[in-house]
N, C-alpha and C. Protein backbone atom coordinates (compact mmCIF):
# COMPACT_ATOMS: atom_id res chain seq x y z
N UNK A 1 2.92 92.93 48.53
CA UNK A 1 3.94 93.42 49.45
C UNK A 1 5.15 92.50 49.43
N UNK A 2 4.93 90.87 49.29
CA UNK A 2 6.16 90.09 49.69
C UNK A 2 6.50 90.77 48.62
N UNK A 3 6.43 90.40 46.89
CA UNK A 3 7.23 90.57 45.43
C UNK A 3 7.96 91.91 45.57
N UNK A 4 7.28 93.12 46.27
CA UNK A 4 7.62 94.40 46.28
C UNK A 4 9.27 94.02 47.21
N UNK A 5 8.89 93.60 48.44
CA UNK A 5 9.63 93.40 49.40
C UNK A 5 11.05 92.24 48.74
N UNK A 6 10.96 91.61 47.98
CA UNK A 6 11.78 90.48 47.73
C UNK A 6 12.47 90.79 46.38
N UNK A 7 11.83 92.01 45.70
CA UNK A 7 12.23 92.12 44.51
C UNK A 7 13.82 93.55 45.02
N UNK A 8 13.13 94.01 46.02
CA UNK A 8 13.81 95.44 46.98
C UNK A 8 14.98 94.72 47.47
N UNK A 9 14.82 93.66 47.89
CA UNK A 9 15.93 93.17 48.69
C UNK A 9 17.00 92.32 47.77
N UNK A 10 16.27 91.64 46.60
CA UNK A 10 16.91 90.94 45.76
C UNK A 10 17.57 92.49 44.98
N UNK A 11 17.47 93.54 44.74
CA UNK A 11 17.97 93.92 43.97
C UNK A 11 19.02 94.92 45.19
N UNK A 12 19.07 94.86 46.10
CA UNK A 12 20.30 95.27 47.46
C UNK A 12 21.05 94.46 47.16
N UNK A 13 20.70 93.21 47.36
CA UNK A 13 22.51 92.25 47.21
C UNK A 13 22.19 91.89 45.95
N UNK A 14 22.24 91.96 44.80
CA UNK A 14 22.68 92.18 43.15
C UNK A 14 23.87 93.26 43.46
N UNK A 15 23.16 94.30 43.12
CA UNK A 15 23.48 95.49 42.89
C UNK A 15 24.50 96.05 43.85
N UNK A 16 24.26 95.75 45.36
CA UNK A 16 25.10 95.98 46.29
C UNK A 16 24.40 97.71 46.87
N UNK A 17 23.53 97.99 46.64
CA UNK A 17 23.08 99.47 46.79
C UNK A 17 22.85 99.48 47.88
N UNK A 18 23.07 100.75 48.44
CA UNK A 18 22.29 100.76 50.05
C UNK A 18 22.47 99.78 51.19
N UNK A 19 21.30 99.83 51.99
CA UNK A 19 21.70 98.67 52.78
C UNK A 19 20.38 98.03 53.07
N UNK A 20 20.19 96.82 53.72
CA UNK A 20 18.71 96.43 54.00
C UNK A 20 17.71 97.24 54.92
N UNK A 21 17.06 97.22 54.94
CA UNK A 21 16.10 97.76 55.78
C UNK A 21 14.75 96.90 56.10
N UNK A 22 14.57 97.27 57.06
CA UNK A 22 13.19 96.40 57.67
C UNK A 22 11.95 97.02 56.46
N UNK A 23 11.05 96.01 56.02
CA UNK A 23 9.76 96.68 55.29
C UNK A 23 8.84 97.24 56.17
N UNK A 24 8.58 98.44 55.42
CA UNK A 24 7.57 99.01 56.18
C UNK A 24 6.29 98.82 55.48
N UNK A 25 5.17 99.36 55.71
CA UNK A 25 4.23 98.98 54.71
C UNK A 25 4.15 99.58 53.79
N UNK A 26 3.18 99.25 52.80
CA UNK A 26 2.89 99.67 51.49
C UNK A 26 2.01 100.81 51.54
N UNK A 27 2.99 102.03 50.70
CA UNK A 27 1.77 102.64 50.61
C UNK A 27 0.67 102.50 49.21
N UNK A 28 -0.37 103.37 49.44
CA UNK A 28 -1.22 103.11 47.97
C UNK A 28 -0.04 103.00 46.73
N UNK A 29 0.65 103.88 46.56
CA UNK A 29 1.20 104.00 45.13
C UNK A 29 2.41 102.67 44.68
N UNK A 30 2.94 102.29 46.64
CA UNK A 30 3.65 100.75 46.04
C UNK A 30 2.64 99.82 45.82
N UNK A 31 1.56 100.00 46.07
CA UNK A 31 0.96 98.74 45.26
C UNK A 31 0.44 98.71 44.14
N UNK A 32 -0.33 100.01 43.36
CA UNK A 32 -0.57 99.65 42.40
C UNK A 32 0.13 98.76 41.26
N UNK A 33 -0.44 98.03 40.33
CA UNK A 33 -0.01 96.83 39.80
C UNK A 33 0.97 97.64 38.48
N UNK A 34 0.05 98.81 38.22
CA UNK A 34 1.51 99.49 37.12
C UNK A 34 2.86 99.57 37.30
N UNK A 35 2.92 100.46 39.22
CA UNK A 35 4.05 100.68 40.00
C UNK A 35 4.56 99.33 39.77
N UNK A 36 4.11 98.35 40.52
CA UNK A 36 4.82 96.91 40.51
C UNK A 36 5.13 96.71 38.70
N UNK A 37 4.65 96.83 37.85
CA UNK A 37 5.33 96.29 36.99
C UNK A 37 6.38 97.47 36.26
N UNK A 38 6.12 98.23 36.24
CA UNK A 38 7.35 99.50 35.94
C UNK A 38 9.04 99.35 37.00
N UNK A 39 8.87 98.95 38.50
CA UNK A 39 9.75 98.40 39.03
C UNK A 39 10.10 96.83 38.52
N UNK A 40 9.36 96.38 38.44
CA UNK A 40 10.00 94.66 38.15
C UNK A 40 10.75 95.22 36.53
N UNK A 41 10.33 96.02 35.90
CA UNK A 41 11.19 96.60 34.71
C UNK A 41 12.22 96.87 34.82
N UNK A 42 12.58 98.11 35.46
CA UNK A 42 13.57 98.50 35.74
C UNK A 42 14.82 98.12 36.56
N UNK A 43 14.09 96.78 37.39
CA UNK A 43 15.01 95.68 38.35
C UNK A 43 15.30 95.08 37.20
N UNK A 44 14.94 94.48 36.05
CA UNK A 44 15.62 93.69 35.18
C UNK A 44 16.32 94.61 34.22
N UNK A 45 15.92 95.81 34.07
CA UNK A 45 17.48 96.89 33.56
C UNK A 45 17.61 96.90 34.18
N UNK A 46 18.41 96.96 35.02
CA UNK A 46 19.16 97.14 36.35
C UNK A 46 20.35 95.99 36.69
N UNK A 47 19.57 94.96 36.62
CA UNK A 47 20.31 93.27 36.43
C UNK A 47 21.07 92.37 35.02
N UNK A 48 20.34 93.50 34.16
CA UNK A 48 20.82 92.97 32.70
C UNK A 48 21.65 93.72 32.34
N UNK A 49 22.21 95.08 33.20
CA UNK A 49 23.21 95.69 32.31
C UNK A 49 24.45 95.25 32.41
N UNK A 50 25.26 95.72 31.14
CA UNK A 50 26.15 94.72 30.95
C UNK A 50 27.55 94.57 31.64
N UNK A 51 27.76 93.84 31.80
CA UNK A 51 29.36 93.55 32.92
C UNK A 51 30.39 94.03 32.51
N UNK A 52 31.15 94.83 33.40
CA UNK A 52 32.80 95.00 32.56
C UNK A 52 33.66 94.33 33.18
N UNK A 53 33.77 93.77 32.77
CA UNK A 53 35.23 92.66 33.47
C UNK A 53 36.25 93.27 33.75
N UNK A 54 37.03 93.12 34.75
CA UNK A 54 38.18 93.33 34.45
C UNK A 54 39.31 92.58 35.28
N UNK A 55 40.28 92.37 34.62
CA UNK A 55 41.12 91.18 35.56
C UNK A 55 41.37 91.43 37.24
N UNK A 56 41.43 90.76 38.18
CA UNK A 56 41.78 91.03 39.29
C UNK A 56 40.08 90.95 39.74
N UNK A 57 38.74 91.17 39.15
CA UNK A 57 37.71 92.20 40.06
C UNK A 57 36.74 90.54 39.64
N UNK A 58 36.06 90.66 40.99
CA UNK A 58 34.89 89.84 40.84
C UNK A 58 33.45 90.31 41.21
N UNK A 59 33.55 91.42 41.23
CA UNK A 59 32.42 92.12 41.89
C UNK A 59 31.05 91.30 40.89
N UNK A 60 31.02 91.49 40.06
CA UNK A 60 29.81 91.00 39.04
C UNK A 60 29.44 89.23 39.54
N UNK A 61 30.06 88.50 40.64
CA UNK A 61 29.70 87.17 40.78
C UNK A 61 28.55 86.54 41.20
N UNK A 62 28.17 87.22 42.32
CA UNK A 62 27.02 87.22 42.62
C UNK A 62 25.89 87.02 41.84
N UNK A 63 25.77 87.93 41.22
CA UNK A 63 24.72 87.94 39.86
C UNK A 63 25.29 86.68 38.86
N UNK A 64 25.95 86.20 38.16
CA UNK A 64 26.48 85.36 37.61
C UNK A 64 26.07 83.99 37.98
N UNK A 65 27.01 84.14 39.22
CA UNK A 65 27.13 83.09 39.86
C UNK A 65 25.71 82.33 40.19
N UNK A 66 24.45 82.86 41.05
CA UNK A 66 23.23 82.81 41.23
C UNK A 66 22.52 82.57 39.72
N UNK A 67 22.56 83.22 38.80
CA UNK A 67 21.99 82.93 37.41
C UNK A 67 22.37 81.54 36.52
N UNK A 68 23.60 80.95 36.93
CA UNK A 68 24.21 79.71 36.69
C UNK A 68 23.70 78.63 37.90
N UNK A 69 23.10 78.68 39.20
CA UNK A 69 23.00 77.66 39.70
C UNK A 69 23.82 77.64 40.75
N UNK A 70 24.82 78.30 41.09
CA UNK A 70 25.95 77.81 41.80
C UNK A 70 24.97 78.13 43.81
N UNK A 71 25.04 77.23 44.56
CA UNK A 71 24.79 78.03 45.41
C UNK A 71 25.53 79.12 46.68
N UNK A 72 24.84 79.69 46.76
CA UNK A 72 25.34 80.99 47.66
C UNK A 72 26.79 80.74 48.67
N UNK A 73 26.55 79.38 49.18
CA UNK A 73 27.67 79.24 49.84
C UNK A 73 28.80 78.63 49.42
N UNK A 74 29.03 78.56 48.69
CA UNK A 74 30.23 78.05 47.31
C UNK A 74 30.40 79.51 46.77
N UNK A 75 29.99 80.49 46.87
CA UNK A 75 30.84 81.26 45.95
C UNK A 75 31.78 82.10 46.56
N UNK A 76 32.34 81.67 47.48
CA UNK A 76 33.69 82.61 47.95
C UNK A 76 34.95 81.83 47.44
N UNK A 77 34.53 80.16 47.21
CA UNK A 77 35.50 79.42 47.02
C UNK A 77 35.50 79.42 45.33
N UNK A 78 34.25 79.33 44.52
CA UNK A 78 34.41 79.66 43.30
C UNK A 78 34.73 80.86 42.54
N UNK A 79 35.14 82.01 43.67
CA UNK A 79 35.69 83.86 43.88
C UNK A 79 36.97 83.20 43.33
N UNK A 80 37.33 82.83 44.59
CA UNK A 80 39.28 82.11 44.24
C UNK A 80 39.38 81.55 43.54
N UNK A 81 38.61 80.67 43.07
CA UNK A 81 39.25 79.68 41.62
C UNK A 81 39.07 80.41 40.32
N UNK A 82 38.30 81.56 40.65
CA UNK A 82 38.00 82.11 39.13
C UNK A 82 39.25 82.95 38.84
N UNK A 83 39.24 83.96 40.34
CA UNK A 83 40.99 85.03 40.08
C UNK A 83 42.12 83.87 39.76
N UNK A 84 42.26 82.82 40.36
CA UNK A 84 43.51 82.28 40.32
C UNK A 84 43.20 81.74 39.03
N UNK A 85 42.13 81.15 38.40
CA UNK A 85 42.20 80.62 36.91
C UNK A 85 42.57 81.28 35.85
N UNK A 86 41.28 82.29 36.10
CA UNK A 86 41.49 83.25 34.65
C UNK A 86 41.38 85.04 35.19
N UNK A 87 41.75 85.01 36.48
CA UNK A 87 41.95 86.17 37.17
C UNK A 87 40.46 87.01 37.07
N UNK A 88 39.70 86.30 36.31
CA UNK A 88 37.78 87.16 35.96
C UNK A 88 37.78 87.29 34.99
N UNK A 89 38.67 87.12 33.85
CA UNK A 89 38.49 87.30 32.26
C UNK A 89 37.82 85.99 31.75
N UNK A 90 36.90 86.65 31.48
CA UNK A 90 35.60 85.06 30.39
C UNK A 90 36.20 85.20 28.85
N UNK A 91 37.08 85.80 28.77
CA UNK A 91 37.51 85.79 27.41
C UNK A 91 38.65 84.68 27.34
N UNK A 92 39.41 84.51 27.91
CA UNK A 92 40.62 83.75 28.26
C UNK A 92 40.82 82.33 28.51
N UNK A 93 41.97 82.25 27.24
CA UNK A 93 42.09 80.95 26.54
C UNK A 93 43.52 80.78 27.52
N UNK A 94 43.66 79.06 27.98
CA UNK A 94 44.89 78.43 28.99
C UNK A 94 46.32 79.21 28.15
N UNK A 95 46.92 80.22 29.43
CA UNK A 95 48.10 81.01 28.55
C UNK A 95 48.34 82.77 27.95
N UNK A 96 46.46 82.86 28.14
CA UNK A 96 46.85 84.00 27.46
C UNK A 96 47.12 85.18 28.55
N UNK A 97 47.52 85.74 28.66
CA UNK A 97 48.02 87.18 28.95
C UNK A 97 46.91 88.08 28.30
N UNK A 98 46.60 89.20 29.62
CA UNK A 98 45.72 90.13 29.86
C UNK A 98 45.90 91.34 30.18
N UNK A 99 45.53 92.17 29.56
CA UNK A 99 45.86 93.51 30.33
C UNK A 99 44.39 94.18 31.51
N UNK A 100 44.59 95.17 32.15
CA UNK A 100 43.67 95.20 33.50
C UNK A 100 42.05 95.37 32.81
N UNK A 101 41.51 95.27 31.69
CA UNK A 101 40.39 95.39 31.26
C UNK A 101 40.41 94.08 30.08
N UNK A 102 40.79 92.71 30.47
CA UNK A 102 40.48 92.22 30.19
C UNK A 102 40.75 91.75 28.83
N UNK A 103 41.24 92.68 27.99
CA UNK A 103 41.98 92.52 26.83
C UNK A 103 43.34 91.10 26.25
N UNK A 104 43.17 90.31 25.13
CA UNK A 104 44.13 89.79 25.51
C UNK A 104 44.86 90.30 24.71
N UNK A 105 46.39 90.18 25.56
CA UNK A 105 48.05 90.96 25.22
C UNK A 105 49.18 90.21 24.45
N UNK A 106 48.59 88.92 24.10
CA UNK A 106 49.40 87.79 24.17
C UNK A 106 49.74 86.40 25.07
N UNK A 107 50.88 85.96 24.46
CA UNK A 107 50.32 84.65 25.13
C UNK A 107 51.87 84.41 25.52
N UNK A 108 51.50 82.84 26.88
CA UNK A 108 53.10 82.69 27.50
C UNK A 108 53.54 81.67 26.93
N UNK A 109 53.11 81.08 25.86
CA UNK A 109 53.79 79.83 24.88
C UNK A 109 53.61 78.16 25.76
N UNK A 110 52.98 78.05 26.65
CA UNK A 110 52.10 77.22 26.80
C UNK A 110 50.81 76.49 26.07
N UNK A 111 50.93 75.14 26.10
CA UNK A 111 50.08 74.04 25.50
C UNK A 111 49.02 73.85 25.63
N UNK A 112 48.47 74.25 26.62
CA UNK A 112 46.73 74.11 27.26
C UNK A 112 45.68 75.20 26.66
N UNK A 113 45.81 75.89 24.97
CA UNK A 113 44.96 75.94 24.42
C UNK A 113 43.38 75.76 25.23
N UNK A 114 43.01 74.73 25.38
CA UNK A 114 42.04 73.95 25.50
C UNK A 114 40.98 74.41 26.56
N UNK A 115 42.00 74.96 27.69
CA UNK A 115 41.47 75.80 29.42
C UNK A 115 40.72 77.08 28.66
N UNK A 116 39.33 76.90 29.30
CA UNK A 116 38.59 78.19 28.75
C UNK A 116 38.05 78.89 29.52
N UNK A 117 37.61 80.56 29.21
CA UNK A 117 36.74 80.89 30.59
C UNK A 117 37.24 81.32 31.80
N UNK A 118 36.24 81.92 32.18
CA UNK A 118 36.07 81.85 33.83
C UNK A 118 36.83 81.30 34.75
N UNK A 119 36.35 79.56 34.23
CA UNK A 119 36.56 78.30 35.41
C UNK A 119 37.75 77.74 34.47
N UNK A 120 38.45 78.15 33.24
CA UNK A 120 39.07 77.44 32.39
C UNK A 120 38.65 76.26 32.31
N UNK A 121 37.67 75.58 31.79
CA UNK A 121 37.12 74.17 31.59
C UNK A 121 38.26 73.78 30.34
N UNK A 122 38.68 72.61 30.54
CA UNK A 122 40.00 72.02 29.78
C UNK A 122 39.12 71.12 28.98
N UNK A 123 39.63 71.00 27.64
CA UNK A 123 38.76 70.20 26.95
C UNK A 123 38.70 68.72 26.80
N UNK A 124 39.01 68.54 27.79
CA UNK A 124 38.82 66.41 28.35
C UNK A 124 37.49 66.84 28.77
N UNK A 125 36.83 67.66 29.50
CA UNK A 125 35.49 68.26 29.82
C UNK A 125 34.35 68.34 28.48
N UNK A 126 34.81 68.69 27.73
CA UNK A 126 33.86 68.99 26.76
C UNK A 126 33.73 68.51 25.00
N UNK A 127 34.99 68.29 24.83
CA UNK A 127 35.15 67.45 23.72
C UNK A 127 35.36 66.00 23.32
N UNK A 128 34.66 65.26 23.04
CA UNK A 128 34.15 64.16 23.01
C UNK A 128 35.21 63.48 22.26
N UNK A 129 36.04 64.02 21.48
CA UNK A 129 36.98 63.62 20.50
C UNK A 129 38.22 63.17 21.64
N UNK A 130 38.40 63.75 22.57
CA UNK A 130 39.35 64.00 23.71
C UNK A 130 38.98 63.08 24.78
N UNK A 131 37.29 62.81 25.02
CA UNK A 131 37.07 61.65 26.01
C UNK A 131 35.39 61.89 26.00
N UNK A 132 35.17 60.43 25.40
CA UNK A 132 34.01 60.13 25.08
C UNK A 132 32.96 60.40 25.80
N UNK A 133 33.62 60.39 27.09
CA UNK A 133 32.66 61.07 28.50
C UNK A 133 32.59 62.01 28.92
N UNK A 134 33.11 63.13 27.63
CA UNK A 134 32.86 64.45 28.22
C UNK A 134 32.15 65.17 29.01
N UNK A 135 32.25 65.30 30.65
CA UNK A 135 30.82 65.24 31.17
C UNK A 135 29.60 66.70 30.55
N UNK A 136 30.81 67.85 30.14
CA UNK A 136 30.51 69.17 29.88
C UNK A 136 29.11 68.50 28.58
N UNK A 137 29.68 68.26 27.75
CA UNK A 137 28.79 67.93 26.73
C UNK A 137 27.79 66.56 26.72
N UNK A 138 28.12 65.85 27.62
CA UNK A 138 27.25 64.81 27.73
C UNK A 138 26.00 65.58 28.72
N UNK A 139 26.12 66.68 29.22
CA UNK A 139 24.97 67.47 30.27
C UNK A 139 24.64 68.25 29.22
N UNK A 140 24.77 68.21 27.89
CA UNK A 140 24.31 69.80 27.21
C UNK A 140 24.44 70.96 27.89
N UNK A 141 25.61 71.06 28.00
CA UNK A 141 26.16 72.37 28.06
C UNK A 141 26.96 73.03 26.92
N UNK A 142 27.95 72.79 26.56
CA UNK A 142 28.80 72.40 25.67
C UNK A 142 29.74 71.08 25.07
N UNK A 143 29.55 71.44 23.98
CA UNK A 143 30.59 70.55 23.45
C UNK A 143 31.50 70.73 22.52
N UNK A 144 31.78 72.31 22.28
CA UNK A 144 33.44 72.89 22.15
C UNK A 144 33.52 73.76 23.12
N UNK A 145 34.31 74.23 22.61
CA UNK A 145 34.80 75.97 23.07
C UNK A 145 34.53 76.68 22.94
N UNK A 146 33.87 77.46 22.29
CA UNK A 146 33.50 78.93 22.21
C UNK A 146 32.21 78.81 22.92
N UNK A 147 31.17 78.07 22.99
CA UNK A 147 30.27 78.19 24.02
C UNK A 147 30.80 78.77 25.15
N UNK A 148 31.86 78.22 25.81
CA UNK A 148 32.20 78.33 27.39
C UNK A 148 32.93 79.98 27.51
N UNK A 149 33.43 80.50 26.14
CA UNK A 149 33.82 81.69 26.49
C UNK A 149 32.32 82.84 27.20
N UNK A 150 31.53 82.56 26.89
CA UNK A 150 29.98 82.98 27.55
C UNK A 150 30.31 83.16 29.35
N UNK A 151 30.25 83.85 30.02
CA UNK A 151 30.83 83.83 31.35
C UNK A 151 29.19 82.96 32.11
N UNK A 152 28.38 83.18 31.65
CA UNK A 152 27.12 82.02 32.43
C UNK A 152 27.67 80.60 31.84
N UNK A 153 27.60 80.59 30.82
CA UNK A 153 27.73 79.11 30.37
C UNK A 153 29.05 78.68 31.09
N UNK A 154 30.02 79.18 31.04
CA UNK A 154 31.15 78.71 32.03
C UNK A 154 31.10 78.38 33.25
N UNK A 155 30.05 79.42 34.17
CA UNK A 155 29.85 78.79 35.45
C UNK A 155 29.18 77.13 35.18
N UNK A 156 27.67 77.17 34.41
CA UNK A 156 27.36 76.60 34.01
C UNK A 156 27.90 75.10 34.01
N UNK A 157 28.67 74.83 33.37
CA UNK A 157 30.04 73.72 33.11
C UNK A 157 30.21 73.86 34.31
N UNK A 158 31.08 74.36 34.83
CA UNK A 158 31.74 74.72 36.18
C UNK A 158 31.12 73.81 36.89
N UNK A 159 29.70 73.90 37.29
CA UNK A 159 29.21 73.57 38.69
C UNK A 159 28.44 72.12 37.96
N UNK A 160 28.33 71.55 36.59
CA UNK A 160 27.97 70.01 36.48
C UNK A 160 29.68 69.80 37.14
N UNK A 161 30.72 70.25 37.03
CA UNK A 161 31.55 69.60 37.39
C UNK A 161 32.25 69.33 38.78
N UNK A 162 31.69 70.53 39.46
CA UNK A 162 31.33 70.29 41.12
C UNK A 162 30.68 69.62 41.17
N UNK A 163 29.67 69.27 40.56
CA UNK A 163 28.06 68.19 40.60
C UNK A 163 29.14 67.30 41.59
N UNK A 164 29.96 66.88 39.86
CA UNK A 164 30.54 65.63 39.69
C UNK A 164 31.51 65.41 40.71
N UNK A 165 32.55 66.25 40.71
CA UNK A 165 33.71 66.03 41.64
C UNK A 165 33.73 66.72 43.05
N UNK A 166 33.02 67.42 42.92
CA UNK A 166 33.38 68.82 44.30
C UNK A 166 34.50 69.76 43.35
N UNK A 167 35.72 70.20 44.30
CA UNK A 167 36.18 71.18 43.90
C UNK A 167 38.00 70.69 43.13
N UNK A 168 38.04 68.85 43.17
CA UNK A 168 38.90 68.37 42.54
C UNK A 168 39.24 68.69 40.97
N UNK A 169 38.09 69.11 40.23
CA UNK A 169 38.93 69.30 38.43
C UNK A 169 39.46 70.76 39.02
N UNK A 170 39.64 71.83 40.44
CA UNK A 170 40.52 73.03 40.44
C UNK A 170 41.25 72.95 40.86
N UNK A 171 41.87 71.58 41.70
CA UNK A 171 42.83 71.18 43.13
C UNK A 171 43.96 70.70 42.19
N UNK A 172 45.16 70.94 42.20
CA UNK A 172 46.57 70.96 41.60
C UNK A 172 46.71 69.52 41.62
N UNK A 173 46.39 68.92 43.29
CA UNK A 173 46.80 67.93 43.60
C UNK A 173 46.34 66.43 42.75
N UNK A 174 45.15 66.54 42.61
CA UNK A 174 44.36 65.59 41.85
C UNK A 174 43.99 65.61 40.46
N UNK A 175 45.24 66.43 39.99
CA UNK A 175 45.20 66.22 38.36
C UNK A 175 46.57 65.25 38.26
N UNK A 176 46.13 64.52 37.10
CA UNK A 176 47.27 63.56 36.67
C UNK A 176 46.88 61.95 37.48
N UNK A 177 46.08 61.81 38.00
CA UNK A 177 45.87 60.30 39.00
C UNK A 177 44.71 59.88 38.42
């Protein structure tokens, strides 16, 4: 009953379906162990299908966000840093220009290459060539770039670097000191 009950509720706030409801009991057919495993199936199609990004939308965070580690109450503030970084495009390199599905359109002739992702992780983060203490790659996460275009692996990075700082490598103020 709990797995039935926790798998029902875990897949309400994923998915966003419906609304909660109190459990009632089980009848014979929710318990059989087939039923339970034909649902735990279909909760993971359900959770694995695939994301469409699109700039402006964060709806898919939740799921993301939770699958990377981040916890629950950090992600309204890691909502905003993701629109204001890379607006929700995991494709997006520091500069580029997007159209509303995520596509890139071009670029604004800016230097920061390097900002990737999601969280744009800048590569003093991850390339060792750039600073020996890369923390990104000294945690095995990454240690270039194209890993981090991965929208998990970006949170991923992301939150060793909350580990590390809190929410200073996104704060305007405390870059450059």
């Amino acid at each position: 009953m709990r797995r039935i009950t926790a798998s029902i509720v875990t897949a309400t706030l994923l998915l966003g379906v419906g609304t909660a409801k109190a459990a009632t009991a089980p009848t014979a057919h929710q318990t059989h162990p087939s039923t339970t495993i034909e649902h735990d199936r279909h909760l993971r199609e359900a959770t694995q299908a695939p994301i469409k990004f699109r700039h402006g939308s964060i709806t898919w965070l939740p799921q993301l966000a939770a699958q990377a580690g981040w916890p629950p109450k950090t992600w309204r503030k890691l909502g905003q840093i993701i629109l204001r970084e890379s607006g929700g495009c995991p494709n997006r390199r520091g500069g580029d220009k997007v159209d509303k599905n995520c596509n890139i359109t071009g670029h604004d002739g800016s230097n920061h290459r390097s900002d990737t992702g999601l969280l744009q992780i800048n590569g003093v983060n991850y390339d060792t060539t750039r600073n020996q203490w890369a923390l990104v790659c000294r945690e095995k996460i990454a240690c270039t770039q194209e890993p981090l275009f991965d929208p998990v692996t970006n949170l991923r990075a992301g939150l060793a670097l909350f580990k590390a700082a809190g929410w200073d490598p996104w704060t305007p103020s405390t870059w450059g000191q």
